[in-house]
Every structure is written in C-alpha cells, then in structure tokens.
PDB file of N, CA and C in Angstrom:
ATOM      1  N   UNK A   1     -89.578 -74.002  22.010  1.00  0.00           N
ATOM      2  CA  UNK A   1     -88.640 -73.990  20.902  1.00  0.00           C
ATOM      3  C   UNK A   1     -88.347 -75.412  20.419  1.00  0.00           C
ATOM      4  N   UNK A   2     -88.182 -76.392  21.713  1.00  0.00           N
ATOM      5  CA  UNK A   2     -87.798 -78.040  20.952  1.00  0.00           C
ATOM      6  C   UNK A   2     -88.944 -78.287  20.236  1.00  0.00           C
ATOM      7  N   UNK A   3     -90.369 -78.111  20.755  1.00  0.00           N
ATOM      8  CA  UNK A   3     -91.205 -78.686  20.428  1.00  0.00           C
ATOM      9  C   UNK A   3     -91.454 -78.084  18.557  1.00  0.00           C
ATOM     10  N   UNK A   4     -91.260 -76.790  18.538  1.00  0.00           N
ATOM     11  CA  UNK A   4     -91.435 -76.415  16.908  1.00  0.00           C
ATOM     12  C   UNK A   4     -90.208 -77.078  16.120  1.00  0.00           C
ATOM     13  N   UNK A   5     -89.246 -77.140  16.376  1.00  0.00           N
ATOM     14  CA  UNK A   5     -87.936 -78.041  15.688  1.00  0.00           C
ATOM     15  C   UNK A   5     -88.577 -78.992  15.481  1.00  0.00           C
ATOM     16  N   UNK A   6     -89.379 -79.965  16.718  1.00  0.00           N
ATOM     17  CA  UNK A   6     -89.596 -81.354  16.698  1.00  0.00           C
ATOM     18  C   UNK A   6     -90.641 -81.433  15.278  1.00  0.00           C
ATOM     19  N   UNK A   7     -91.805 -80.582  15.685  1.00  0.00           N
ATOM     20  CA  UNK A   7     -92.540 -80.349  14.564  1.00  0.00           C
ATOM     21  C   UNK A   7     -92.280 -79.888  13.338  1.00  0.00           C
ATOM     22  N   UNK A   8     -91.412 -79.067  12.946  1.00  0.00           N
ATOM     23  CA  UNK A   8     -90.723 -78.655  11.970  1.00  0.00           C
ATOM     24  C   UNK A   8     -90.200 -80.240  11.042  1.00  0.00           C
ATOM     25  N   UNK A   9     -89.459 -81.176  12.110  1.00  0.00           N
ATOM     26  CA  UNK A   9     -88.396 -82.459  11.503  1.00  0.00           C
ATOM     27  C   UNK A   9     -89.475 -83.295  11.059  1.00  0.00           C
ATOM     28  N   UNK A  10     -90.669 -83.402  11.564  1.00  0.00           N
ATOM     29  CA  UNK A  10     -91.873 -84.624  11.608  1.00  0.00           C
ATOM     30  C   UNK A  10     -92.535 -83.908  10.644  1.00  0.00           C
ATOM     31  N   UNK A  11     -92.619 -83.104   9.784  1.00  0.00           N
ATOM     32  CA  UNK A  11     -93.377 -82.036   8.773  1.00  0.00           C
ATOM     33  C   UNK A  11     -92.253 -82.532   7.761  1.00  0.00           C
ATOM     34  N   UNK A  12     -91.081 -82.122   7.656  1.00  0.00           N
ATOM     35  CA  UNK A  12     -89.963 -82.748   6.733  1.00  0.00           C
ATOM     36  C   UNK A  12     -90.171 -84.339   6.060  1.00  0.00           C
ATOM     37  N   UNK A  13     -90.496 -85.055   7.664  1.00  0.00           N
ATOM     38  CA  UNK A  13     -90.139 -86.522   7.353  1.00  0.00           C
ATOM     39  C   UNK A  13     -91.068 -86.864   6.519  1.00  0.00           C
ATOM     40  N   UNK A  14     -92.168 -86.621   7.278  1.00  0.00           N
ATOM     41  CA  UNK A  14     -93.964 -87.125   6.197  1.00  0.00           C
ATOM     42  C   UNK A  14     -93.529 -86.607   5.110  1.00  0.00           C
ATOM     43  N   UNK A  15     -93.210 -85.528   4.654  1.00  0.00           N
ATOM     44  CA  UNK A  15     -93.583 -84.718   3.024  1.00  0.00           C
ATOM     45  C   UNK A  15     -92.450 -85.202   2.529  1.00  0.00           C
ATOM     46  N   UNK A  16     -91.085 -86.029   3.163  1.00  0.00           N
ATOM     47  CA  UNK A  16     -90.513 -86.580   2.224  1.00  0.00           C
ATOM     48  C   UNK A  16     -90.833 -88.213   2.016  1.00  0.00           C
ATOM     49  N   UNK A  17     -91.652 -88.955   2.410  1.00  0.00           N
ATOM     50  CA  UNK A  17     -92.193 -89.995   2.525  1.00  0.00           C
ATOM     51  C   UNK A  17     -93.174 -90.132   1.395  1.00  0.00           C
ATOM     52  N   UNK A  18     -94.319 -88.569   1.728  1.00  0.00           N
ATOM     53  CA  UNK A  18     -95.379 -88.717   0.257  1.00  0.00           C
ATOM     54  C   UNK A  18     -94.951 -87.884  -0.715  1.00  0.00           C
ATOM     55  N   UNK A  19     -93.643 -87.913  -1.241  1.00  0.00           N
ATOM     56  CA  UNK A  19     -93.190 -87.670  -2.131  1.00  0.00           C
ATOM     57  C   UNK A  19     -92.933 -88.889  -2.962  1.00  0.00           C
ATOM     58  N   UNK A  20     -92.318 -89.530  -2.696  1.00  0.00           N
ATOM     59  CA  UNK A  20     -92.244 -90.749  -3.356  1.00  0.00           C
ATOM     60  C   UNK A  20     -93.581 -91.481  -4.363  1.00  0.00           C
ATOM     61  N   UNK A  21     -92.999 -91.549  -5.373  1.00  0.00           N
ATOM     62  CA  UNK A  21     -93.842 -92.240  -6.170  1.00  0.00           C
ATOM     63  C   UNK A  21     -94.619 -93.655  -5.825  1.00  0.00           C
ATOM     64  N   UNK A  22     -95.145 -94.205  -6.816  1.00  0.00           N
ATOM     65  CA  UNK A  22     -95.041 -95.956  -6.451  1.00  0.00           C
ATOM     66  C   UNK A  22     -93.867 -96.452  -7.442  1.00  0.00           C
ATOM     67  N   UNK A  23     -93.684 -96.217  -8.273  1.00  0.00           N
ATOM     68  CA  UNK A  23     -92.320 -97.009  -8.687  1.00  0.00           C
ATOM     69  C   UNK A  23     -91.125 -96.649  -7.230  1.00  0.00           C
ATOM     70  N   UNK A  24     -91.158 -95.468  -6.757  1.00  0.00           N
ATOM     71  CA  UNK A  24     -89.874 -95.400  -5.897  1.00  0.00           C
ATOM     72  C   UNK A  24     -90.115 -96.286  -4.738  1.00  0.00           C
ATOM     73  N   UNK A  25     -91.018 -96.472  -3.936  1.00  0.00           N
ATOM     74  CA  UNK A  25     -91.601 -97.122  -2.895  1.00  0.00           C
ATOM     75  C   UNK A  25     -91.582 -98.390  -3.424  1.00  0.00           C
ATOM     76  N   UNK A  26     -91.552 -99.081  -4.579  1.00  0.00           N
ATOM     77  CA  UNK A  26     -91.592-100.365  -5.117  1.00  0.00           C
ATOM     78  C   UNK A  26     -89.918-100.822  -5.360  1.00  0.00           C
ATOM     79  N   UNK A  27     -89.673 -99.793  -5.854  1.00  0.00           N
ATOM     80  CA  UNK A  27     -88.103-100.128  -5.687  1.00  0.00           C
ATOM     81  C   UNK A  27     -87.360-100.449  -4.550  1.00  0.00           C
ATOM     82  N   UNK A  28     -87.663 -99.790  -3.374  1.00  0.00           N
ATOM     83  CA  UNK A  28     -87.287 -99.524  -2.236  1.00  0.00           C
ATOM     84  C   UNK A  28     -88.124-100.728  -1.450  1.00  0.00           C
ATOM     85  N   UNK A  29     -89.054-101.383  -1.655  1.00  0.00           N
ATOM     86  CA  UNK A  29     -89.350-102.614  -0.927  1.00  0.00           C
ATOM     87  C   UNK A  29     -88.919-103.246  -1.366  1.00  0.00           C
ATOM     88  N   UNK A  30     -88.344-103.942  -2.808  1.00  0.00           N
ATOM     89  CA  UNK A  30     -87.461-104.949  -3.498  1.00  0.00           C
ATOM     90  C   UNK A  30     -86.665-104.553  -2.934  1.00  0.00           C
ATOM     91  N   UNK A  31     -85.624-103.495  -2.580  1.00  0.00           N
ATOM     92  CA  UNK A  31     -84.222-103.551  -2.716  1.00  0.00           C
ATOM     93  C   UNK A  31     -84.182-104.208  -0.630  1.00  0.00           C
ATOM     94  N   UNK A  32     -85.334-103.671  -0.164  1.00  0.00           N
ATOM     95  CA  UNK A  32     -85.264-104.151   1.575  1.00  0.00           C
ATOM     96  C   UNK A  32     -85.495-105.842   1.572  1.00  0.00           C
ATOM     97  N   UNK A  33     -86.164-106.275   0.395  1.00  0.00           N
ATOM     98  CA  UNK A  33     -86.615-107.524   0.808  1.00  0.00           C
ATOM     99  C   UNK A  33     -85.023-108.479  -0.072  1.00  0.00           C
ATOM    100  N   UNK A  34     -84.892-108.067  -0.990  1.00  0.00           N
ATOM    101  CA  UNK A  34     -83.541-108.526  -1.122  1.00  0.00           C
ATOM    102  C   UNK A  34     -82.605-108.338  -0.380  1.00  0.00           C
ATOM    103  N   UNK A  35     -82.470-107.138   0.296  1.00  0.00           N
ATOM    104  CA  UNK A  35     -81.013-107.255   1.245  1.00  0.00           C
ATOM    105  C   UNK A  35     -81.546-107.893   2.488  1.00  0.00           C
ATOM    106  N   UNK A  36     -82.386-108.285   3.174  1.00  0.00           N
ATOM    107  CA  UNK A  36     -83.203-109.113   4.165  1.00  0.00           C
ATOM    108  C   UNK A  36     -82.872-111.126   3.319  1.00  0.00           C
ATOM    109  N   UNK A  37     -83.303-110.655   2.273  1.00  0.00           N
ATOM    110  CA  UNK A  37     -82.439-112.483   1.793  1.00  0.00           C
ATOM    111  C   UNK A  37     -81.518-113.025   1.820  1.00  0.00           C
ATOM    112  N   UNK A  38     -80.770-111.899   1.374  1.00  0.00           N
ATOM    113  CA  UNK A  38     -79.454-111.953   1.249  1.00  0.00           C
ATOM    114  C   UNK A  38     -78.538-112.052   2.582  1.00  0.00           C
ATOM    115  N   UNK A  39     -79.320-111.374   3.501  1.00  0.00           N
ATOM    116  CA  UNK A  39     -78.804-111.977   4.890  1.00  0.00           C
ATOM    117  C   UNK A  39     -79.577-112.918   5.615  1.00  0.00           C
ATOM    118  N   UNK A  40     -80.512-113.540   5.200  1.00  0.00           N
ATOM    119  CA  UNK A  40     -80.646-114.889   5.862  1.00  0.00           C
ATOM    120  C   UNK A  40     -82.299-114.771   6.272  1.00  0.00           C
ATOM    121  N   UNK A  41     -82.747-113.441   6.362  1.00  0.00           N
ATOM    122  CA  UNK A  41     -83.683-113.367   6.591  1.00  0.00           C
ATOM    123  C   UNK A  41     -84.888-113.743   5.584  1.00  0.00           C
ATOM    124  N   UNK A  42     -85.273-114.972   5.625  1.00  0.00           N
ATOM    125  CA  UNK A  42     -86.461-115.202   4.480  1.00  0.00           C
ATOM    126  C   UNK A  42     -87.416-114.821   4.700  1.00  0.00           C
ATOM    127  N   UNK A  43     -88.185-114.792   5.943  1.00  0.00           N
ATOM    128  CA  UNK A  43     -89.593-114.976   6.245  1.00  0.00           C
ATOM    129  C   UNK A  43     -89.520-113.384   6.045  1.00  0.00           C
ATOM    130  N   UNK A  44     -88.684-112.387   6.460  1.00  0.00           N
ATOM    131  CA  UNK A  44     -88.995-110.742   6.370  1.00  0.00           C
ATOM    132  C   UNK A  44     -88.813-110.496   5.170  1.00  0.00           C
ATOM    133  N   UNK A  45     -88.100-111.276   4.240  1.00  0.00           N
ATOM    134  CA  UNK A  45     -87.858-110.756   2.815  1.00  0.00           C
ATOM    135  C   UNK A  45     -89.208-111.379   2.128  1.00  0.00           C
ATOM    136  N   UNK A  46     -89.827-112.562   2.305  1.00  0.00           N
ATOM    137  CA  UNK A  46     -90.781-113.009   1.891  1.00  0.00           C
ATOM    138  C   UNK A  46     -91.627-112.318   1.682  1.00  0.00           C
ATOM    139  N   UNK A  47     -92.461-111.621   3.142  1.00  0.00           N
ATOM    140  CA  UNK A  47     -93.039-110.671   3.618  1.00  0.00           C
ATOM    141  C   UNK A  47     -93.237-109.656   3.108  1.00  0.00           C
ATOM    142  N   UNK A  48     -91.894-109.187   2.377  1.00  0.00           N
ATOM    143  CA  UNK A  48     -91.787-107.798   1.487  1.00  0.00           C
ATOM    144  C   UNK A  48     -91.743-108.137   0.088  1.00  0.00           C
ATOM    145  N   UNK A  49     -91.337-109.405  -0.694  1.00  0.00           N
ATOM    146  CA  UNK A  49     -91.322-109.401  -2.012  1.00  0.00           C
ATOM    147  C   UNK A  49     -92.955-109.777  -2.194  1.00  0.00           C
ATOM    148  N   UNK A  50     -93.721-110.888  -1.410  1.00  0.00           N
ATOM    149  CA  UNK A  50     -94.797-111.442  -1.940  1.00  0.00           C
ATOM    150  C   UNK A  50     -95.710-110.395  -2.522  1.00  0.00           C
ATOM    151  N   UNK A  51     -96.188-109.200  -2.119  1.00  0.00           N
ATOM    152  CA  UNK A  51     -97.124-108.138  -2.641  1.00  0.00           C
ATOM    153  C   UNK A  51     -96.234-107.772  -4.128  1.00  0.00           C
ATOM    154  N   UNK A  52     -94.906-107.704  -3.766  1.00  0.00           N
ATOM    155  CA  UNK A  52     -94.868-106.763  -5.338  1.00  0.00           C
ATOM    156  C   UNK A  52     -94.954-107.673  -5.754  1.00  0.00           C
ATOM    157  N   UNK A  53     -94.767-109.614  -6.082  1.00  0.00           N
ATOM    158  CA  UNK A  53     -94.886-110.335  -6.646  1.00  0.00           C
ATOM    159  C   UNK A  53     -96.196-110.611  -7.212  1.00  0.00           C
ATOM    160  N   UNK A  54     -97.229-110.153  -6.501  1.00  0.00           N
ATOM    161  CA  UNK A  54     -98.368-110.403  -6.693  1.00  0.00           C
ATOM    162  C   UNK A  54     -98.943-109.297  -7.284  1.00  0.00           C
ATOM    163  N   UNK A  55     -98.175-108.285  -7.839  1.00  0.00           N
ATOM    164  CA  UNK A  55     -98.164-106.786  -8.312  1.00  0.00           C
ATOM    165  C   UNK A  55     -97.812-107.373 -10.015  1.00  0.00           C
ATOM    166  N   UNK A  56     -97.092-107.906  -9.915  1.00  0.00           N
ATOM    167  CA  UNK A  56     -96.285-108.630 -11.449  1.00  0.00           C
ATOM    168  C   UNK A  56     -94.983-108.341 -11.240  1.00  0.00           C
ATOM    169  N   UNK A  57     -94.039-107.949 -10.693  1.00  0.00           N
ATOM    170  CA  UNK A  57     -92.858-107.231 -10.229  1.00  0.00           C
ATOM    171  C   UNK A  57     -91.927-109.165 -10.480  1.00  0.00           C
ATOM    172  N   UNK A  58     -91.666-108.988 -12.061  1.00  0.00           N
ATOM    173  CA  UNK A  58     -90.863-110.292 -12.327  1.00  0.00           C
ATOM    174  C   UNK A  58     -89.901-110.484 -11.134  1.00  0.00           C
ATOM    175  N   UNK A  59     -88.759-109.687 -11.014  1.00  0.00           N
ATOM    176  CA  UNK A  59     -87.299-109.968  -9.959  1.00  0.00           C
ATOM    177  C   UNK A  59     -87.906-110.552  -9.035  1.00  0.00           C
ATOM    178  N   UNK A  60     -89.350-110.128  -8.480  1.00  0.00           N
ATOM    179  CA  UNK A  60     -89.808-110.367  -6.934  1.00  0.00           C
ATOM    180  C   UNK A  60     -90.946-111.802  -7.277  1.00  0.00           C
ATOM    181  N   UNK A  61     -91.313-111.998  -8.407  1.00  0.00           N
ATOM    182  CA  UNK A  61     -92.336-113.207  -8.999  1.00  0.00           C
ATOM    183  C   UNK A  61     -91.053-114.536  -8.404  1.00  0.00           C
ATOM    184  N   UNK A  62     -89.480-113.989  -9.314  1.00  0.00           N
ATOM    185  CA  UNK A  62     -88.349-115.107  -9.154  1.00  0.00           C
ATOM    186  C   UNK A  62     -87.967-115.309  -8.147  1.00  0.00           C
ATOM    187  N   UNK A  63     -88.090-114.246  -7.471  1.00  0.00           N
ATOM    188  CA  UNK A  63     -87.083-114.570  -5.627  1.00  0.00           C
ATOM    189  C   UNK A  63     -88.450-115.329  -4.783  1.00  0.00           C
ATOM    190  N   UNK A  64     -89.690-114.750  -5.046  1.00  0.00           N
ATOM    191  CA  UNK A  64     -90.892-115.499  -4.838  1.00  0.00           C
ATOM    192  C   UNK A  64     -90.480-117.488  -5.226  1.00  0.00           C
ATOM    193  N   UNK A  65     -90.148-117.462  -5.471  1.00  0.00           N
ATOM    194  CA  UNK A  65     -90.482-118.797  -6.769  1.00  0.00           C
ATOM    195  C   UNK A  65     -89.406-119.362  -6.122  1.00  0.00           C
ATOM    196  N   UNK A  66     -88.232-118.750  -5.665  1.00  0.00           N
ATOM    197  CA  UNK A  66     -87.117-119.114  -5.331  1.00  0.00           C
ATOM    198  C   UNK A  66     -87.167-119.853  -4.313  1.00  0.00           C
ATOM    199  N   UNK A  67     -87.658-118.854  -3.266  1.00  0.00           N
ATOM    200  CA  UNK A  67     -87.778-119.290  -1.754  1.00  0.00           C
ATOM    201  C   UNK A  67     -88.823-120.587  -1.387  1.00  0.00           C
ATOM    202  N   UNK A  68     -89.893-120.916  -3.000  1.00  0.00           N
ATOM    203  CA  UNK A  68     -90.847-121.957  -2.581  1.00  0.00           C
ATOM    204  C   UNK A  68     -89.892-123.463  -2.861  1.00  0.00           C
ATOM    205  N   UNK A  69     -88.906-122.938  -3.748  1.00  0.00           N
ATOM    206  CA  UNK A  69     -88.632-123.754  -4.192  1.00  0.00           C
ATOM    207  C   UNK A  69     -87.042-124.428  -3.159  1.00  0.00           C
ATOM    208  N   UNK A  70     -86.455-123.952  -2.355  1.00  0.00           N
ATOM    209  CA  UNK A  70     -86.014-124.094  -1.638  1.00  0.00           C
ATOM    210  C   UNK A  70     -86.539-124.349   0.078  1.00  0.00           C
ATOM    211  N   UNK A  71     -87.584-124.161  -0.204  1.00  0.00           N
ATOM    212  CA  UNK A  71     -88.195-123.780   1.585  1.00  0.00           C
ATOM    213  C   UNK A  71     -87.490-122.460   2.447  1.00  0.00           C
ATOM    214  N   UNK A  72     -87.026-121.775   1.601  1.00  0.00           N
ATOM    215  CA  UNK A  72     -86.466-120.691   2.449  1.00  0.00           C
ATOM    216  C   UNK A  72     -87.421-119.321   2.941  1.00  0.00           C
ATOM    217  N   UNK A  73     -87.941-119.440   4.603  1.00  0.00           N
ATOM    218  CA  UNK A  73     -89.272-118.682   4.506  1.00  0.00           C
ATOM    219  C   UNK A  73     -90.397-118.876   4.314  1.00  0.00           C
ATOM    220  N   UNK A  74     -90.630-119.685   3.549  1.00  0.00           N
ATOM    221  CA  UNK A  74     -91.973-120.733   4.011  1.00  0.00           C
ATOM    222  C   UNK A  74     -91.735-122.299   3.480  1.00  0.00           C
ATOM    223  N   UNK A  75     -92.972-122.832   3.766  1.00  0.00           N
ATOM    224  CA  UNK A  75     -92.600-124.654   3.687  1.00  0.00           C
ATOM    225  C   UNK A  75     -92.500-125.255   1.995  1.00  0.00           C
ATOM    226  N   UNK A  76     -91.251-125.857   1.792  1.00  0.00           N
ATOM    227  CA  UNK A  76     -91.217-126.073   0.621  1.00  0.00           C
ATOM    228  C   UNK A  76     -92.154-126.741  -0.314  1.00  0.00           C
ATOM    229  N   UNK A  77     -92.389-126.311  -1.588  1.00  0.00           N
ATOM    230  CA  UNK A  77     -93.257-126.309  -2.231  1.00  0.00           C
ATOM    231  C   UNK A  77     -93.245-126.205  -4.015  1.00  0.00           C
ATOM    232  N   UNK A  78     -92.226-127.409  -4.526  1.00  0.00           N
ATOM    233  CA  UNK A  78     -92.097-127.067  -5.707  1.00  0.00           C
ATOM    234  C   UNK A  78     -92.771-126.679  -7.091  1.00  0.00           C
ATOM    235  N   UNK A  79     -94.532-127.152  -6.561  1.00  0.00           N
ATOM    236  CA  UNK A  79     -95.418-126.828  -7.841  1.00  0.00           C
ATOM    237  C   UNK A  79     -95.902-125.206  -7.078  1.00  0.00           C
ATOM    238  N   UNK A  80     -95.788-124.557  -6.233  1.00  0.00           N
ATOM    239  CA  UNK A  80     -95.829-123.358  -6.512  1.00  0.00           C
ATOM    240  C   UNK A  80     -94.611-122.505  -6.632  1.00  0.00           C
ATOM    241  N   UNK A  81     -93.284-123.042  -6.556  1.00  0.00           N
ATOM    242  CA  UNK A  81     -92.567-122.294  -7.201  1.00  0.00           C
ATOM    243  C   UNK A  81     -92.647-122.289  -9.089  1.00  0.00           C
ATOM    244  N   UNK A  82     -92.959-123.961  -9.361  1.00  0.00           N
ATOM    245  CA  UNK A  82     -92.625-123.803 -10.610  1.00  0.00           C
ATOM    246  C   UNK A  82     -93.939-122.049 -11.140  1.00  0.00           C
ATOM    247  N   UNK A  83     -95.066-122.305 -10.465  1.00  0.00           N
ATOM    248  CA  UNK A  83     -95.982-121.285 -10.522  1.00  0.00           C
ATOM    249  C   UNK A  83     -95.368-120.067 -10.659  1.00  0.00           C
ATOM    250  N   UNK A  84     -94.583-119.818 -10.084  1.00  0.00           N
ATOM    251  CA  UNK A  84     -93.975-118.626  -9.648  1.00  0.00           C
ATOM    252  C   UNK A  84     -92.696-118.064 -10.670  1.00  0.00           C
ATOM    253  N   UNK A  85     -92.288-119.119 -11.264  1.00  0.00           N
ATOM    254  CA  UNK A  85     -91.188-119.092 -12.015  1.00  0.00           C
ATOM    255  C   UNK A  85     -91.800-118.802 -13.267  1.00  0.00           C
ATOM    256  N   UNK A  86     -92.625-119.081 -13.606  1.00  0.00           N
ATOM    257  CA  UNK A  86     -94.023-119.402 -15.290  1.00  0.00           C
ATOM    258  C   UNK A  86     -93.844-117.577 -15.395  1.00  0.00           C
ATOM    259  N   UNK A  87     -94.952-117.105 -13.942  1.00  0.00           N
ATOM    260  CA  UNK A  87     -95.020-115.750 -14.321  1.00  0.00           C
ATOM    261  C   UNK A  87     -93.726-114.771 -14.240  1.00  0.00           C
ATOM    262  N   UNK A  88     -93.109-115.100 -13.771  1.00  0.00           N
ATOM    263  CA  UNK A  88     -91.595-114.735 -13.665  1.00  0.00           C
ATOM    264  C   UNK A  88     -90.458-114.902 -14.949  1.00  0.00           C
ATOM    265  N   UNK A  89     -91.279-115.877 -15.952  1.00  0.00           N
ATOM    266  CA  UNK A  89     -90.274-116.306 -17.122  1.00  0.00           C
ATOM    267  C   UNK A  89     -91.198-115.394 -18.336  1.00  0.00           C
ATOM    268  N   UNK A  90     -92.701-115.293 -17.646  1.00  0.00           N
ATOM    269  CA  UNK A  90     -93.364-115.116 -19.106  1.00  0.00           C
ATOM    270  C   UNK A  90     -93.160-113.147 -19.392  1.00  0.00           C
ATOM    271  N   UNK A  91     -92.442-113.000 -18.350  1.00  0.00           N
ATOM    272  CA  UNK A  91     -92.364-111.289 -18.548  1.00  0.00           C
ATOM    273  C   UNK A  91     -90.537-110.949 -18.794  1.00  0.00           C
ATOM    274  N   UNK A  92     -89.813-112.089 -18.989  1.00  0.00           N
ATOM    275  CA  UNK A  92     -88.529-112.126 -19.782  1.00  0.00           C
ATOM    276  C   UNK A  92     -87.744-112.223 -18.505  1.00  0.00           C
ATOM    277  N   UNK A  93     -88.293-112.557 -16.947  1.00  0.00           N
ATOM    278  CA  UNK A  93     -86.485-112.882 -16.100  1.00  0.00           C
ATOM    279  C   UNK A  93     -85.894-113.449 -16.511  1.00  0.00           C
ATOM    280  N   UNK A  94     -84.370-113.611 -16.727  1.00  0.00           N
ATOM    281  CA  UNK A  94     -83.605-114.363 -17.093  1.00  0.00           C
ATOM    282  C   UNK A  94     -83.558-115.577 -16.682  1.00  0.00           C
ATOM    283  N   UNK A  95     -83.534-115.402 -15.204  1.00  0.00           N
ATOM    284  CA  UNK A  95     -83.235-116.193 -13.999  1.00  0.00           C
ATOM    285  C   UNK A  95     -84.510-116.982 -14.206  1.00  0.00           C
ATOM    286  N   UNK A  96     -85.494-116.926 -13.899  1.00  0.00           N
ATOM    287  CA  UNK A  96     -86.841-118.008 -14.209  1.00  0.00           C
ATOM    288  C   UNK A  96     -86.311-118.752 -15.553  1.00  0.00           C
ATOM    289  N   UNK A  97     -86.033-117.736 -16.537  1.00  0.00           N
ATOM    290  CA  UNK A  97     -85.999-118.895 -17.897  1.00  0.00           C
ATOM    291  C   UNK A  97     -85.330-119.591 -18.028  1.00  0.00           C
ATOM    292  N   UNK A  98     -84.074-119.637 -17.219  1.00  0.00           N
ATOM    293  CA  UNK A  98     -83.254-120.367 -17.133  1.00  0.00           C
ATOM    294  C   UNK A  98     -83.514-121.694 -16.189  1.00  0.00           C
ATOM    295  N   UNK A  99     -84.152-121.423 -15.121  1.00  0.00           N
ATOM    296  CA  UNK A  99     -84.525-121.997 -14.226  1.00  0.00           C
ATOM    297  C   UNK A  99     -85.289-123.245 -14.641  1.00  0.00           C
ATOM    298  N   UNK A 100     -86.753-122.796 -15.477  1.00  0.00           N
ATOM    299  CA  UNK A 100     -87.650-123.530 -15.996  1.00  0.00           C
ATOM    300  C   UNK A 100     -86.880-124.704 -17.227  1.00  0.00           C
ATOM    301  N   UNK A 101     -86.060-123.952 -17.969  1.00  0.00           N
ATOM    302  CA  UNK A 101     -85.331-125.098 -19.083  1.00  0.00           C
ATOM    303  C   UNK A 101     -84.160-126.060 -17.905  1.00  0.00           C
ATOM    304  N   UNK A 102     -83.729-125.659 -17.031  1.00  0.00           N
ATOM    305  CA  UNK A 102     -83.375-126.849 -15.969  1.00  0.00           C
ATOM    306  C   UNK A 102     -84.362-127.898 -15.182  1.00  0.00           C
ATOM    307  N   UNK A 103     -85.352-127.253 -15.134  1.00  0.00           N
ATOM    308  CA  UNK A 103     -86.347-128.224 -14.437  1.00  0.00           C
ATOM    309  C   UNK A 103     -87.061-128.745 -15.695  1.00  0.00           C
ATOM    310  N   UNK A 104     -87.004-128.190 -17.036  1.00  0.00           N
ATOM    311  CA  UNK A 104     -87.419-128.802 -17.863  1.00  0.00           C
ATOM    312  C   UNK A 104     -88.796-128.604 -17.918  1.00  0.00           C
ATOM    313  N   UNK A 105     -89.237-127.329 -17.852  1.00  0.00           N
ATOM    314  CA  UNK A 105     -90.428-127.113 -17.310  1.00  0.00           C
ATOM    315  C   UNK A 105     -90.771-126.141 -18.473  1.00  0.00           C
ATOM    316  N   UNK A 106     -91.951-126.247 -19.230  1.00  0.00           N
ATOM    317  CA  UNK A 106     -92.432-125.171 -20.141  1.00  0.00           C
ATOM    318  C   UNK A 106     -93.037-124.314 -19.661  1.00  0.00           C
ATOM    319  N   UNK A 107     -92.325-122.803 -19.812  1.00  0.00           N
ATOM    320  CA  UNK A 107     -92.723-121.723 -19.530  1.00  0.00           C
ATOM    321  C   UNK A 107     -94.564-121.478 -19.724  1.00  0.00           C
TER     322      UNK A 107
END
C-alpha cells in the first residue's frame, strides 16, 4: 500500500514538472537565481542566470553584467560586463541603459 502512494506522489511530481512550459521554467530559474543574489549567493545565482543570459533573457544579460562588473561570483571584469550590459541595453533594460550612459559607454 506505501509503496503505490509512494508511486502514485512520484507520478504527480514528474507530470507536474513536464508540465511546465519553457517560459515557466525560465521564469522560475530567474526568479531562483535572483533570490540566491539577493542573499549573497553569487556564484549559485551566477550559475543560474548565465544560460538564460546566454538565451537573450535581458534582466539575466543585466544581473550577468552586474556581477562582472562588481566581481560578485566571478573575478572582476569590466570589459565583459560592459559586454553584458550592450546586450542587455540593446533589448530596452532600463537598468543597462542607464548603466551604460554612467559609464559613458555607447550602447
């Protein structure tokens, strides 16, 4: 009897797992790799924004761009943040465009 429950809950979990779209699963790794930043954790938030960044996923191009540009999570590195900020400004983040007219940097 445990064992069909058990199987029953592990039949639930998967089919609610490949339910999910890729926008939902994309949402849901931004929103883990931001709340992982936001508490201090860079290198795990890194970890999780760099693919969607490399997906085009602007928010995650800027927090990308962010962390080079601070050293937070990997070794600082301001010509690949400005990199990071370019594709991050050229799809309308705020935050990059703003960023780039402080560094004085053409999008």
């Amino acid at each position: 009897m445990k064992s069909n429950l058990l199987i029953l809950l592990l039949t639930l979990l998967l089919a609610a797992c490949a339910t999910q779209t890729p926008m939902e699963r994309s949402q849901q790794a931004f929103s883990q790799g931001k709340t992982n930043f936001l508490q201090g954790n860079y290198r795990q938030a890194f970890q999780e924004l760099l693919p969607l960044a490399e997906d085009g996923n602007a928010d995650a191009q800027y927090a990308i761009a962010y962390m080079y540009y601070y050293g937070q999570g990997v070794p600082q590195d301001v010509d690949v943040a400005k990199s990071w900020m370019k594709k991050a400004a050229s799809q309308g983040q705020f935050l990059a465009k703003q960023a780039l007219i402080s560094l004085q940097v053409n999008p």
